[in-house]
PDB file of N, CA and C in Angstrom:
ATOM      1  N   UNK A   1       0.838  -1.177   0.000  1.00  0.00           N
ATOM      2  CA  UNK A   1       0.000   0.000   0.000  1.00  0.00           C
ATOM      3  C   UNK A   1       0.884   1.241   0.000  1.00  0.00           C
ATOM      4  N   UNK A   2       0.310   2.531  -0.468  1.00  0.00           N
ATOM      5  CA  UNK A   2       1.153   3.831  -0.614  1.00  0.00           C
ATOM      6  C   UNK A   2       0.171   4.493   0.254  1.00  0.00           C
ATOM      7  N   UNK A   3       1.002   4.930   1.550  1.00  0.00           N
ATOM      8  CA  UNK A   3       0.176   5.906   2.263  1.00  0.00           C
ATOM      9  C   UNK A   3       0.037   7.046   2.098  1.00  0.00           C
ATOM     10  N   UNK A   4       1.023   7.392   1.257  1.00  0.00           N
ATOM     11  CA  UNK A   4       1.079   8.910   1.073  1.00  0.00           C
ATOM     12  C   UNK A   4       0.115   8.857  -0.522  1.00  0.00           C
ATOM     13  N   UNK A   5      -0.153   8.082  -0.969  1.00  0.00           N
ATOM     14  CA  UNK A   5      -0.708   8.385  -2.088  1.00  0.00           C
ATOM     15  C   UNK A   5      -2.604   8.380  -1.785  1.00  0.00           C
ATOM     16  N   UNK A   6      -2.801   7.611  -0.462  1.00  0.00           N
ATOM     17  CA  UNK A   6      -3.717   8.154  -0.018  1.00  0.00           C
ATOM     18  C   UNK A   6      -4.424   8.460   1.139  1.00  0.00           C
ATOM     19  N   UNK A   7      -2.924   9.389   1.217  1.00  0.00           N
ATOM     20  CA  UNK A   7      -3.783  10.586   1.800  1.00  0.00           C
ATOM     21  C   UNK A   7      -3.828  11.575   0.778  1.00  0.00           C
ATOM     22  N   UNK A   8      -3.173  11.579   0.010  1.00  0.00           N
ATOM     23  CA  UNK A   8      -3.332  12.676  -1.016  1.00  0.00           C
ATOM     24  C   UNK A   8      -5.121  12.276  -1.526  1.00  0.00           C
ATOM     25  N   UNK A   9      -5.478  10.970  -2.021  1.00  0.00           N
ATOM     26  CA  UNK A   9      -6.729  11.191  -2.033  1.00  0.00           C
ATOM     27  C   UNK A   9      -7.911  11.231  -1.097  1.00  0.00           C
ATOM     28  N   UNK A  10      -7.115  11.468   0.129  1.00  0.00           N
ATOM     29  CA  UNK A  10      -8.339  11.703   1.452  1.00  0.00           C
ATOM     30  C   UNK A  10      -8.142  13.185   1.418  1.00  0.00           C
ATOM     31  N   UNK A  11      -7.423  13.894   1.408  1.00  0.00           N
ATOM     32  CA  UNK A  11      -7.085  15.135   0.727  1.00  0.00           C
ATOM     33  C   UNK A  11      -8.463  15.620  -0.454  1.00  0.00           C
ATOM     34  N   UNK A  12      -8.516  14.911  -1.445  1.00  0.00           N
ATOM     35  CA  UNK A  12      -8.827  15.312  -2.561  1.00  0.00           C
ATOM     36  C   UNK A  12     -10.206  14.905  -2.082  1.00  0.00           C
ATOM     37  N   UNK A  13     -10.477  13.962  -1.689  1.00  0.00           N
ATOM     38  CA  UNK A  13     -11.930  13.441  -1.246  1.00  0.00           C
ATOM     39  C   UNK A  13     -13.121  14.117  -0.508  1.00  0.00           C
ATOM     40  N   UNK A  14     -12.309  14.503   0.992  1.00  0.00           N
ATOM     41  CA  UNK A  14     -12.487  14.882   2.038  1.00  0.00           C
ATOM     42  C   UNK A  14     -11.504  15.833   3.117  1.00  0.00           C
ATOM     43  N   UNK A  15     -10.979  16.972   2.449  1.00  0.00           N
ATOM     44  CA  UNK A  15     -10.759  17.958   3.403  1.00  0.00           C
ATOM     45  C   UNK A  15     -10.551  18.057   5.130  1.00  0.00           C
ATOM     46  N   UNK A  16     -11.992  17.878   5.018  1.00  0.00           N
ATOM     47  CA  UNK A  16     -12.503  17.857   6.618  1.00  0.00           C
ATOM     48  C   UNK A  16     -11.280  16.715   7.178  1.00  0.00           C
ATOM     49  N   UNK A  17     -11.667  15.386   6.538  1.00  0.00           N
ATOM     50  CA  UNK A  17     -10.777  14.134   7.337  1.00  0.00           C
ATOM     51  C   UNK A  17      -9.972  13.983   7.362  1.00  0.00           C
ATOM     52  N   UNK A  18      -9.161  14.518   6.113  1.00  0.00           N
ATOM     53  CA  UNK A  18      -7.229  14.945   6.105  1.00  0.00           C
ATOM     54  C   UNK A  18      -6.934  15.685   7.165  1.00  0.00           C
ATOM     55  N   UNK A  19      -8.186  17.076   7.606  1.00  0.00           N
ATOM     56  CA  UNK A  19      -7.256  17.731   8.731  1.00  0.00           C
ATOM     57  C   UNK A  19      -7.927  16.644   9.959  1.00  0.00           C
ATOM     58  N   UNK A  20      -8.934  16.332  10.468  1.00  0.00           N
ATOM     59  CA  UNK A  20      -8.443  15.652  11.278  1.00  0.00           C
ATOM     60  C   UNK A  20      -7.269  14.419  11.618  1.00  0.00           C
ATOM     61  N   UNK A  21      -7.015  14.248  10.641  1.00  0.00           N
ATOM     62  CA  UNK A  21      -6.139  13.192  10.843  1.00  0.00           C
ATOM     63  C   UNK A  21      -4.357  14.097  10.936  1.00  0.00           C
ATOM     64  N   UNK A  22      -4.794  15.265  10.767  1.00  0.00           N
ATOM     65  CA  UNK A  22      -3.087  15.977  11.076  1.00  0.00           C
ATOM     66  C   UNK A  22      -3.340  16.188  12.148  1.00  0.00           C
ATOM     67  N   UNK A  23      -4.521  16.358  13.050  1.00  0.00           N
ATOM     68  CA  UNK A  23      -4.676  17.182  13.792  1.00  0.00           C
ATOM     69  C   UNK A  23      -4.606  16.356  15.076  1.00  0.00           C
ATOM     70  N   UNK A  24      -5.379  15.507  14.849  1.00  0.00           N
ATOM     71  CA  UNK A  24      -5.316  14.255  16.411  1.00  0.00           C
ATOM     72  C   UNK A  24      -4.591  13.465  16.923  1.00  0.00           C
ATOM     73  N   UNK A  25      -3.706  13.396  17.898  1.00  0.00           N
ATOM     74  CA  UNK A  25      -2.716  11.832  18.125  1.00  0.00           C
ATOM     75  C   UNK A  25      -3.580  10.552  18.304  1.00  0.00           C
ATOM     76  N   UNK A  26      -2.512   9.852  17.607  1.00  0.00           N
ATOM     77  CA  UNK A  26      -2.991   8.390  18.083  1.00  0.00           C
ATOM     78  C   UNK A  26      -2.049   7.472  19.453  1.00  0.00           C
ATOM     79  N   UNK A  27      -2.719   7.282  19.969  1.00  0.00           N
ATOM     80  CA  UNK A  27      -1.242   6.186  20.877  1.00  0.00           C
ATOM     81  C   UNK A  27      -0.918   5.281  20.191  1.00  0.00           C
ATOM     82  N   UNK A  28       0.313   4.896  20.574  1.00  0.00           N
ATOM     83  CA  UNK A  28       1.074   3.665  19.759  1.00  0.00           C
ATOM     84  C   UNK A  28       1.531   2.706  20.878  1.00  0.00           C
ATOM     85  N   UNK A  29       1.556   1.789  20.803  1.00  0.00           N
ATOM     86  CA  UNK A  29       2.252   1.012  22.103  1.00  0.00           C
ATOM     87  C   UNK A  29       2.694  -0.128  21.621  1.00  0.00           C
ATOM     88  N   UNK A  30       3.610  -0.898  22.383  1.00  0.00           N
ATOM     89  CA  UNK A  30       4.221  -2.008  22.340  1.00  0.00           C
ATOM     90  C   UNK A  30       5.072  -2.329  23.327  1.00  0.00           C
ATOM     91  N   UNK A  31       4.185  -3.808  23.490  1.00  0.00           N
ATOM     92  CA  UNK A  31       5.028  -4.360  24.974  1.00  0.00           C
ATOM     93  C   UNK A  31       5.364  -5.893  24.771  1.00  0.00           C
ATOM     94  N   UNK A  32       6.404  -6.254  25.029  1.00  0.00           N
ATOM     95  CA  UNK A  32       7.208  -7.515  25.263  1.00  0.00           C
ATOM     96  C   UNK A  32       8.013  -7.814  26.730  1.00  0.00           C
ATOM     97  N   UNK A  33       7.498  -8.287  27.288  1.00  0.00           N
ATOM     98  CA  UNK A  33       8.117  -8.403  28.320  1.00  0.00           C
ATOM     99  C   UNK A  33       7.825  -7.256  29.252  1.00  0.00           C
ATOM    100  N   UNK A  34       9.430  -7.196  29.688  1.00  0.00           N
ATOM    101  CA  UNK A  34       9.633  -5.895  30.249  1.00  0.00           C
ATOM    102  C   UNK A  34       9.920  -4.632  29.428  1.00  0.00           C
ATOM    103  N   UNK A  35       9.879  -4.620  28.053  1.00  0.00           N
ATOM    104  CA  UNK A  35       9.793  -3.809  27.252  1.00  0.00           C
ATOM    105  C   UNK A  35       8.577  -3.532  26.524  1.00  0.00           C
ATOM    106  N   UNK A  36       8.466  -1.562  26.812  1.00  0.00           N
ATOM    107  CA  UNK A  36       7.179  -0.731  26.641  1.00  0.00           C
ATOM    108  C   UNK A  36       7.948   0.501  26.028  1.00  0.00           C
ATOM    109  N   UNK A  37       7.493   0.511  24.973  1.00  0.00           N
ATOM    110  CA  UNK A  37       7.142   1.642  24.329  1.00  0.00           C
ATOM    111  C   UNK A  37       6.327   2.216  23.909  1.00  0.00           C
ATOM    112  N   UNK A  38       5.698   3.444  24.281  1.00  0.00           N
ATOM    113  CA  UNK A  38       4.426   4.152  23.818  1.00  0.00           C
ATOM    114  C   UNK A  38       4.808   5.485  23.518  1.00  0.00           C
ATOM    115  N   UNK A  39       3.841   5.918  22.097  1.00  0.00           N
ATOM    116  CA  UNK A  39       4.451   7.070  22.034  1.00  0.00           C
ATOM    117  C   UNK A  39       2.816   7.760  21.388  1.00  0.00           C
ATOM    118  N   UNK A  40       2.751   9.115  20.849  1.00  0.00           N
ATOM    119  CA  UNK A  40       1.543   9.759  20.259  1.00  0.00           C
ATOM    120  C   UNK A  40       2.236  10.275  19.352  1.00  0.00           C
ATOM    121  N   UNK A  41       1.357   9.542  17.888  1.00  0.00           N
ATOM    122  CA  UNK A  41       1.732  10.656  16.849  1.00  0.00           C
ATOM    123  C   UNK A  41       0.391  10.654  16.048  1.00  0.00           C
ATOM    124  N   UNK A  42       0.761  11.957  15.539  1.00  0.00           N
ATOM    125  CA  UNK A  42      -0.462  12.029  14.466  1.00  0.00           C
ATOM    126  C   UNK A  42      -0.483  11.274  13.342  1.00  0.00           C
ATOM    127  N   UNK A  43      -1.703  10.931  12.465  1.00  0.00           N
ATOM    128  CA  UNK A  43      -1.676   9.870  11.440  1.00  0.00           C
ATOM    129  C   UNK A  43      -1.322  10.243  10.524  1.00  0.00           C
ATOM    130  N   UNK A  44      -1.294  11.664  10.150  1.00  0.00           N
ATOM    131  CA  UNK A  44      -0.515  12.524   8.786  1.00  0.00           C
ATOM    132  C   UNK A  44       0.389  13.682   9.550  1.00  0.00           C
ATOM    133  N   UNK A  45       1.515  13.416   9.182  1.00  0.00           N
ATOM    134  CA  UNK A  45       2.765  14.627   9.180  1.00  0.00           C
ATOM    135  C   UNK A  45       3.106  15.561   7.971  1.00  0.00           C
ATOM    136  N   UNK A  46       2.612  16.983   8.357  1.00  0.00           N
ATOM    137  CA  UNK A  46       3.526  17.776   7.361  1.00  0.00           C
ATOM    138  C   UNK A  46       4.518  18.430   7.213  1.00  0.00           C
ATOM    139  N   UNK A  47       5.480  18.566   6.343  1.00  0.00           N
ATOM    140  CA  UNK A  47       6.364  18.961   6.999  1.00  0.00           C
ATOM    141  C   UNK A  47       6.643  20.761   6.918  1.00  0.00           C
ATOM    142  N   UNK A  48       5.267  21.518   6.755  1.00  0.00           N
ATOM    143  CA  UNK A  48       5.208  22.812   6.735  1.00  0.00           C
ATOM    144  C   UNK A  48       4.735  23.625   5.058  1.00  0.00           C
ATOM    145  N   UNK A  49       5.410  22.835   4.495  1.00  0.00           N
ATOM    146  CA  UNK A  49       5.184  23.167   2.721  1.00  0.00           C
ATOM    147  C   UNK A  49       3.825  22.436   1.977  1.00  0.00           C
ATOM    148  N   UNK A  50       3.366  21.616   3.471  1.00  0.00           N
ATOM    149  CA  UNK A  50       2.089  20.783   2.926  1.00  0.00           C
ATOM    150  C   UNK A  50       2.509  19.408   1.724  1.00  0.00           C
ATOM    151  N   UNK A  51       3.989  19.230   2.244  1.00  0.00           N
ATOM    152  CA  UNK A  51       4.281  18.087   1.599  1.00  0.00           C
ATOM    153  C   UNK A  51       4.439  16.620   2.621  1.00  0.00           C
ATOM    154  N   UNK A  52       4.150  15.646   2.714  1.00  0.00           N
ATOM    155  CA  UNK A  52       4.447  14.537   3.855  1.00  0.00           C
ATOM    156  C   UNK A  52       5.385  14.321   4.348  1.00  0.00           C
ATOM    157  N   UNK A  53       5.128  14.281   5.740  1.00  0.00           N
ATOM    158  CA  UNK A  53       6.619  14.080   6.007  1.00  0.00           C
ATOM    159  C   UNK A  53       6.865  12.591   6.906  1.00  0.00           C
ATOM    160  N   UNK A  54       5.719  11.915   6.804  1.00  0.00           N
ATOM    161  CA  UNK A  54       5.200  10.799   7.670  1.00  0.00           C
ATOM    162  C   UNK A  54       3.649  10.623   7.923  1.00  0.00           C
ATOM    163  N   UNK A  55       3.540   9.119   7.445  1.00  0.00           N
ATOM    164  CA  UNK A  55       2.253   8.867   7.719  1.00  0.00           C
ATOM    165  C   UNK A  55       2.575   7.408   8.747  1.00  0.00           C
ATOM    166  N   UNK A  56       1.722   7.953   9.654  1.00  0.00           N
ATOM    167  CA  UNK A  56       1.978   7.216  10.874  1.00  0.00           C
ATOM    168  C   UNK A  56       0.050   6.135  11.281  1.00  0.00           C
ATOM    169  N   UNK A  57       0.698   5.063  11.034  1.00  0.00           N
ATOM    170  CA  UNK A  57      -0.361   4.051  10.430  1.00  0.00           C
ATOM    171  C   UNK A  57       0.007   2.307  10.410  1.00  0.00           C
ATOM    172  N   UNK A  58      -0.488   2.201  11.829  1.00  0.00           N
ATOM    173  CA  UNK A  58      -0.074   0.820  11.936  1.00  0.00           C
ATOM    174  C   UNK A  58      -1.375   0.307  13.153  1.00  0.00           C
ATOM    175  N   UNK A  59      -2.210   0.102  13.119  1.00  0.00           N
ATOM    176  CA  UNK A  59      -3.223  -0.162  13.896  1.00  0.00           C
ATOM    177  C   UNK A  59      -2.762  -1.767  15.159  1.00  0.00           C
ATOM    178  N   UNK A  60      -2.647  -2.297  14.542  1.00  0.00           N
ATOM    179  CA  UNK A  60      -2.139  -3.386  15.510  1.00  0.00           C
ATOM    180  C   UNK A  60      -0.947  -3.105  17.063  1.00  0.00           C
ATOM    181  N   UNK A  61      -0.761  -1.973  16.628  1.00  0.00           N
ATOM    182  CA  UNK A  61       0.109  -1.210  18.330  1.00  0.00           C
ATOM    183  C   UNK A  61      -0.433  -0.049  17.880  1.00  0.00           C
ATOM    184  N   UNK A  62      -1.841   0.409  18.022  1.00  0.00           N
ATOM    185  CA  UNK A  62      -2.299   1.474  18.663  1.00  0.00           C
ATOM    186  C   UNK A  62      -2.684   1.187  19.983  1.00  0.00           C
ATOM    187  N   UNK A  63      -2.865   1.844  21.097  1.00  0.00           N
ATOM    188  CA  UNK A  63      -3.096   1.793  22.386  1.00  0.00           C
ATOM    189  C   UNK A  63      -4.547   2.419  22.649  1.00  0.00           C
ATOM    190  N   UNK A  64      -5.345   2.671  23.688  1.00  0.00           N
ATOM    191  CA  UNK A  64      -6.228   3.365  23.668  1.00  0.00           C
ATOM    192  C   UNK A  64      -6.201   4.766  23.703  1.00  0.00           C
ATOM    193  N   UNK A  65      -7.315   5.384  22.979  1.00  0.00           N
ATOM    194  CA  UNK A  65      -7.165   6.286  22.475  1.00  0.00           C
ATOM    195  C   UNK A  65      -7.590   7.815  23.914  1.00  0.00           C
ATOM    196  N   UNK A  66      -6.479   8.377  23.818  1.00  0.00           N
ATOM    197  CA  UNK A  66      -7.133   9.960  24.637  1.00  0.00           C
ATOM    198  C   UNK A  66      -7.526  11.106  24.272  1.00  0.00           C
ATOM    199  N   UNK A  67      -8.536  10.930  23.443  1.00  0.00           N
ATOM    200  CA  UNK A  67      -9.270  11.416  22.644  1.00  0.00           C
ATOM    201  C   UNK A  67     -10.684  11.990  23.275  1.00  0.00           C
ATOM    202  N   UNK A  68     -10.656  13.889  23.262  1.00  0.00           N
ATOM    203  CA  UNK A  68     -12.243  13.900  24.042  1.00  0.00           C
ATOM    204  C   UNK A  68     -13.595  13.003  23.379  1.00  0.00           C
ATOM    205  N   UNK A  69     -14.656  12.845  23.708  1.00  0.00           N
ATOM    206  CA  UNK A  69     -15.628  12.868  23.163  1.00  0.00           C
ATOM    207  C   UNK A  69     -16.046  13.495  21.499  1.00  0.00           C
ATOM    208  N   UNK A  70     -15.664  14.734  22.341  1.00  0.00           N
ATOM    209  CA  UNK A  70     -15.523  15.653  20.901  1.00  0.00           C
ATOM    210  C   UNK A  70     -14.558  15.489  19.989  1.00  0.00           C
ATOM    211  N   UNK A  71     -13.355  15.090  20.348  1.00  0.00           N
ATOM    212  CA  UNK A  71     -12.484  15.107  18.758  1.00  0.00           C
ATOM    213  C   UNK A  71     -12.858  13.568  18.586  1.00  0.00           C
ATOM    214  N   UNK A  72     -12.789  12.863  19.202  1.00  0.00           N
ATOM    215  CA  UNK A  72     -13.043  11.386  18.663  1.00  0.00           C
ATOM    216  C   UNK A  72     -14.377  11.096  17.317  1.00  0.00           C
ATOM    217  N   UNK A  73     -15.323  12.025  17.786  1.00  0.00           N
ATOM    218  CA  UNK A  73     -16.676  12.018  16.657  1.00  0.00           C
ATOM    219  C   UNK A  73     -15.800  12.541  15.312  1.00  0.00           C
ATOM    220  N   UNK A  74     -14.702  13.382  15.597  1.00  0.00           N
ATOM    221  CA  UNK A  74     -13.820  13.406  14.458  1.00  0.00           C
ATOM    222  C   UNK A  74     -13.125  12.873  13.379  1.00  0.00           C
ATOM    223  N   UNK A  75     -12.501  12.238  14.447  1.00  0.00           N
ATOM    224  CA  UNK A  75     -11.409  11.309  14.290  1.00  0.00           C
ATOM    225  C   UNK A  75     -11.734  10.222  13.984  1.00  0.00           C
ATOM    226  N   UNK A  76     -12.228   9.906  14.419  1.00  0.00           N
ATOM    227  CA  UNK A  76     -12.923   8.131  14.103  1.00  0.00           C
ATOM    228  C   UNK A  76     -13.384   8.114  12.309  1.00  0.00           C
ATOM    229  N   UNK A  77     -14.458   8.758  11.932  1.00  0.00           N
ATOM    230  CA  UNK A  77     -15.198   8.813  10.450  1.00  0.00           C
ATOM    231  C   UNK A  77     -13.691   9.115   9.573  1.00  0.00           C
ATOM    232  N   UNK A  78     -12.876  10.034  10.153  1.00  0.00           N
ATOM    233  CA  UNK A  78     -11.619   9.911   8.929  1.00  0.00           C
ATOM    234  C   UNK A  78     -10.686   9.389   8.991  1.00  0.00           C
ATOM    235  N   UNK A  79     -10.025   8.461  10.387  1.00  0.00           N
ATOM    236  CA  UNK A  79      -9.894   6.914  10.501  1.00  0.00           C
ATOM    237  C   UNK A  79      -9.964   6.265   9.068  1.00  0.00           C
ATOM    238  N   UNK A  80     -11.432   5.762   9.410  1.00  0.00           N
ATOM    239  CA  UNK A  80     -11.782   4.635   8.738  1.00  0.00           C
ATOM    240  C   UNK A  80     -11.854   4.974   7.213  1.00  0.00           C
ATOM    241  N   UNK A  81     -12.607   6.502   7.012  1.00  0.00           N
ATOM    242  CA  UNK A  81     -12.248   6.970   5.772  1.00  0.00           C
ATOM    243  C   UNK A  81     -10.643   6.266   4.774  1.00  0.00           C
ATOM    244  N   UNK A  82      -9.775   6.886   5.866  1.00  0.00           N
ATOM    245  CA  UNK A  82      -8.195   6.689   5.346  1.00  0.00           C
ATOM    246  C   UNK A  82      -8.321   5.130   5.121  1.00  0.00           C
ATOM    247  N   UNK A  83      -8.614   4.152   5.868  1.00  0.00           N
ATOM    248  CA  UNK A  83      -8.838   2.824   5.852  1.00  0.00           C
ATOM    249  C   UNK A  83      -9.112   2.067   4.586  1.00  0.00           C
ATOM    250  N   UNK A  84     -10.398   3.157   4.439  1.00  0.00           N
ATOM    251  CA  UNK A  84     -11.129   2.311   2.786  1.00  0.00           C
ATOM    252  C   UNK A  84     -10.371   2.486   1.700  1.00  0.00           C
ATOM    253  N   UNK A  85      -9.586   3.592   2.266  1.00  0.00           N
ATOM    254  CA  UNK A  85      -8.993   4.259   0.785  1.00  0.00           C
ATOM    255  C   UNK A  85      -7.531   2.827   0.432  1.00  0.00           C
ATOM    256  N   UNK A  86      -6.912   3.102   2.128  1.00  0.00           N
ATOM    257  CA  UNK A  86      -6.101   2.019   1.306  1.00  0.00           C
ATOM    258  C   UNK A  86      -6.216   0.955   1.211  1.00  0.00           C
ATOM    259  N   UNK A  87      -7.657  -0.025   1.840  1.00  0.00           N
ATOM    260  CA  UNK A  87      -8.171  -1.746   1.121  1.00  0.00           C
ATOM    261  C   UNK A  87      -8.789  -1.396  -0.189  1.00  0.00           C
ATOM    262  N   UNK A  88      -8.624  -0.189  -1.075  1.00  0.00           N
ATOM    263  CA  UNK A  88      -9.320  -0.004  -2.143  1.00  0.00           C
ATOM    264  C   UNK A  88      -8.001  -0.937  -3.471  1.00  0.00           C
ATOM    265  N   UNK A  89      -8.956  -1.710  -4.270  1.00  0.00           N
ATOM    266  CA  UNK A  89      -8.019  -2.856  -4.728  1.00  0.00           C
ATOM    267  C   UNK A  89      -6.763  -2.260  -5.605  1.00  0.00           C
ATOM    268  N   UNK A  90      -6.891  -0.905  -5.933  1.00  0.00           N
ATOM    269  CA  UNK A  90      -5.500  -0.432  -6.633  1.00  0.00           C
ATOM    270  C   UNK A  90      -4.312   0.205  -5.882  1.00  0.00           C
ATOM    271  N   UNK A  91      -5.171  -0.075  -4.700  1.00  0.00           N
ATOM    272  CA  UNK A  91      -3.937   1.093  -3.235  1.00  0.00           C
ATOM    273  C   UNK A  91      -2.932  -0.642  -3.134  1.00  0.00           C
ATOM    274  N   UNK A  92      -3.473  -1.316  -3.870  1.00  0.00           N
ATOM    275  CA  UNK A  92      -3.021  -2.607  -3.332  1.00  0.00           C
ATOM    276  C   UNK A  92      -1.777  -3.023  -4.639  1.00  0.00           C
ATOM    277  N   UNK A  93      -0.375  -3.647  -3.984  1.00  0.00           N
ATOM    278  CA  UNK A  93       0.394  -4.217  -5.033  1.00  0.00           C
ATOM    279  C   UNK A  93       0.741  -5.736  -4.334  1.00  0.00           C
ATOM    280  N   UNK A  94       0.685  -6.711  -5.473  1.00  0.00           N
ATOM    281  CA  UNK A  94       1.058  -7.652  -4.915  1.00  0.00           C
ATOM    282  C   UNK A  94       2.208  -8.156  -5.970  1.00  0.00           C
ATOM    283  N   UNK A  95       3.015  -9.228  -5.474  1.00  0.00           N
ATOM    284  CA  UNK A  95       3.560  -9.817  -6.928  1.00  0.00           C
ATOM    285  C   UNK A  95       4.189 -10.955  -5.990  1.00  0.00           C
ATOM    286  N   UNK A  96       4.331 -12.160  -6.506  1.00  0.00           N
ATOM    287  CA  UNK A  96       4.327 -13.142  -6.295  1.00  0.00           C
ATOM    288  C   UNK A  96       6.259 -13.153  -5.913  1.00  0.00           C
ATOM    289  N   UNK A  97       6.599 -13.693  -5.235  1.00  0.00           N
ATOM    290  CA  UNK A  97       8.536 -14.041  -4.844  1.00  0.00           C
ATOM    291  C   UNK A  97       8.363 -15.417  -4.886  1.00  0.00           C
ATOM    292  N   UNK A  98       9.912 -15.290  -5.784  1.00  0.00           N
ATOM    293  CA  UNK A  98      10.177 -17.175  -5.648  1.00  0.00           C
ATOM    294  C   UNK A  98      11.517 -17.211  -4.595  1.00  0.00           C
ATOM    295  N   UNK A  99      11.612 -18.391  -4.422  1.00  0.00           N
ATOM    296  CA  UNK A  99      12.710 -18.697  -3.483  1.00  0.00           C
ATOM    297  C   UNK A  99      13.940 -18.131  -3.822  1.00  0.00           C
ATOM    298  N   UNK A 100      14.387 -17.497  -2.975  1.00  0.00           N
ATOM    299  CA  UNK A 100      15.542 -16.215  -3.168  1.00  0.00           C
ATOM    300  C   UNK A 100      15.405 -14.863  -3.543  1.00  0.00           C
ATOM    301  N   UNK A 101      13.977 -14.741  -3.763  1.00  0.00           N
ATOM    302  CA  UNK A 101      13.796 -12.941  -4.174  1.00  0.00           C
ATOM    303  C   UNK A 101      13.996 -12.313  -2.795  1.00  0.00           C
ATOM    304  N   UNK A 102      14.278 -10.935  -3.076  1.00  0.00           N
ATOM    305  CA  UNK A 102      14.816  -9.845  -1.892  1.00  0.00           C
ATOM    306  C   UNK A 102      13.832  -9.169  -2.294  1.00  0.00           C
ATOM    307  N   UNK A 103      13.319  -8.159  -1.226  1.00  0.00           N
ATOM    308  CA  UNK A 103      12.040  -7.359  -1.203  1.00  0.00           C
ATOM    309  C   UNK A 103      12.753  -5.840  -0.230  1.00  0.00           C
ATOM    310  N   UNK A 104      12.836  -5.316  -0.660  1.00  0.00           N
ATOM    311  CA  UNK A 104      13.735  -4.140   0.367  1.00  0.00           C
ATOM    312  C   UNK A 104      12.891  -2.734  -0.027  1.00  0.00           C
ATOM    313  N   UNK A 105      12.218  -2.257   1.119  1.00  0.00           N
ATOM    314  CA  UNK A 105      11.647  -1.075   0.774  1.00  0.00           C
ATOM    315  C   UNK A 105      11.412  -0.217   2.481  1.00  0.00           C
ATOM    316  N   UNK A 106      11.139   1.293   1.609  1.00  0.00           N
ATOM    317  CA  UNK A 106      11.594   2.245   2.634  1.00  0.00           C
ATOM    318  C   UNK A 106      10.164   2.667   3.347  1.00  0.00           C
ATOM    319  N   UNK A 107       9.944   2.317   4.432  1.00  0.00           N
ATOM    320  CA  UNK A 107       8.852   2.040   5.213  1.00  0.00           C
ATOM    321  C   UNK A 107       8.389   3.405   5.889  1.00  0.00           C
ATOM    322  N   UNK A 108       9.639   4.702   5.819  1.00  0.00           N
ATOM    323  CA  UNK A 108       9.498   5.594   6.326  1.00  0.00           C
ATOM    324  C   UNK A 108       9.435   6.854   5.154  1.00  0.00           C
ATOM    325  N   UNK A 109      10.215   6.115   4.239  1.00  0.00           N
ATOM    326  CA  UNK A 109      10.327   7.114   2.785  1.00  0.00           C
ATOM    327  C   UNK A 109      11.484   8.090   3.309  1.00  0.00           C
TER     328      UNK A 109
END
């Protein structure tokens, strides 16, 4: 999936849900053991020029959310918005590896 390619069309879509999603933290967490890390970031980073500078998007170590009432009615609809966009079947690449292919890609850009 290309995250930055959509948010550019949650951008183009929906306005409203691009800025919430610059606008709200998410928790992140992860624990093994005696090792915890938690941190808050927002789900879209800009880096001032309105170009990306990180899309922060991994649901499986999100933590619960501290989110009022009020921004959550926000946050949540452009969530899932961002969601559809990338199970949408062209946000999707697949290609098949045979034994010995290398797959190396930049997760942070």
């Amino acid at each position: 999936m290309d995250s930055f390619t959509a948010a550019k069309i949650l951008k183009d879509e929906n306005p409203e849900h691009y800025q919430a999603l610059k606008e709200y933290p998410v928790v992140f967490h992860y624990r093994r053991g005696d090792h915890h890390r938690r941190y808050e970031r927002r789900t879209i980073e800009e880096d001032g020029r309105n170009e990306y500078l990180r899309i922060n998007y991994a649901p499986p170590f999100q933590g619960p959310s501290l989110l009022s009432p009020a921004h959550a009615a926000r946050f949540y609809p452009a969530f899932a918005a961002f969601e559809k966009i990338l199970a949408r079947e062209d946000m999707t690449y697949r290609v098949r590896l045979n034994d010995g292919d290398l797959v190396i890609f930049n997760n942070r850009r």
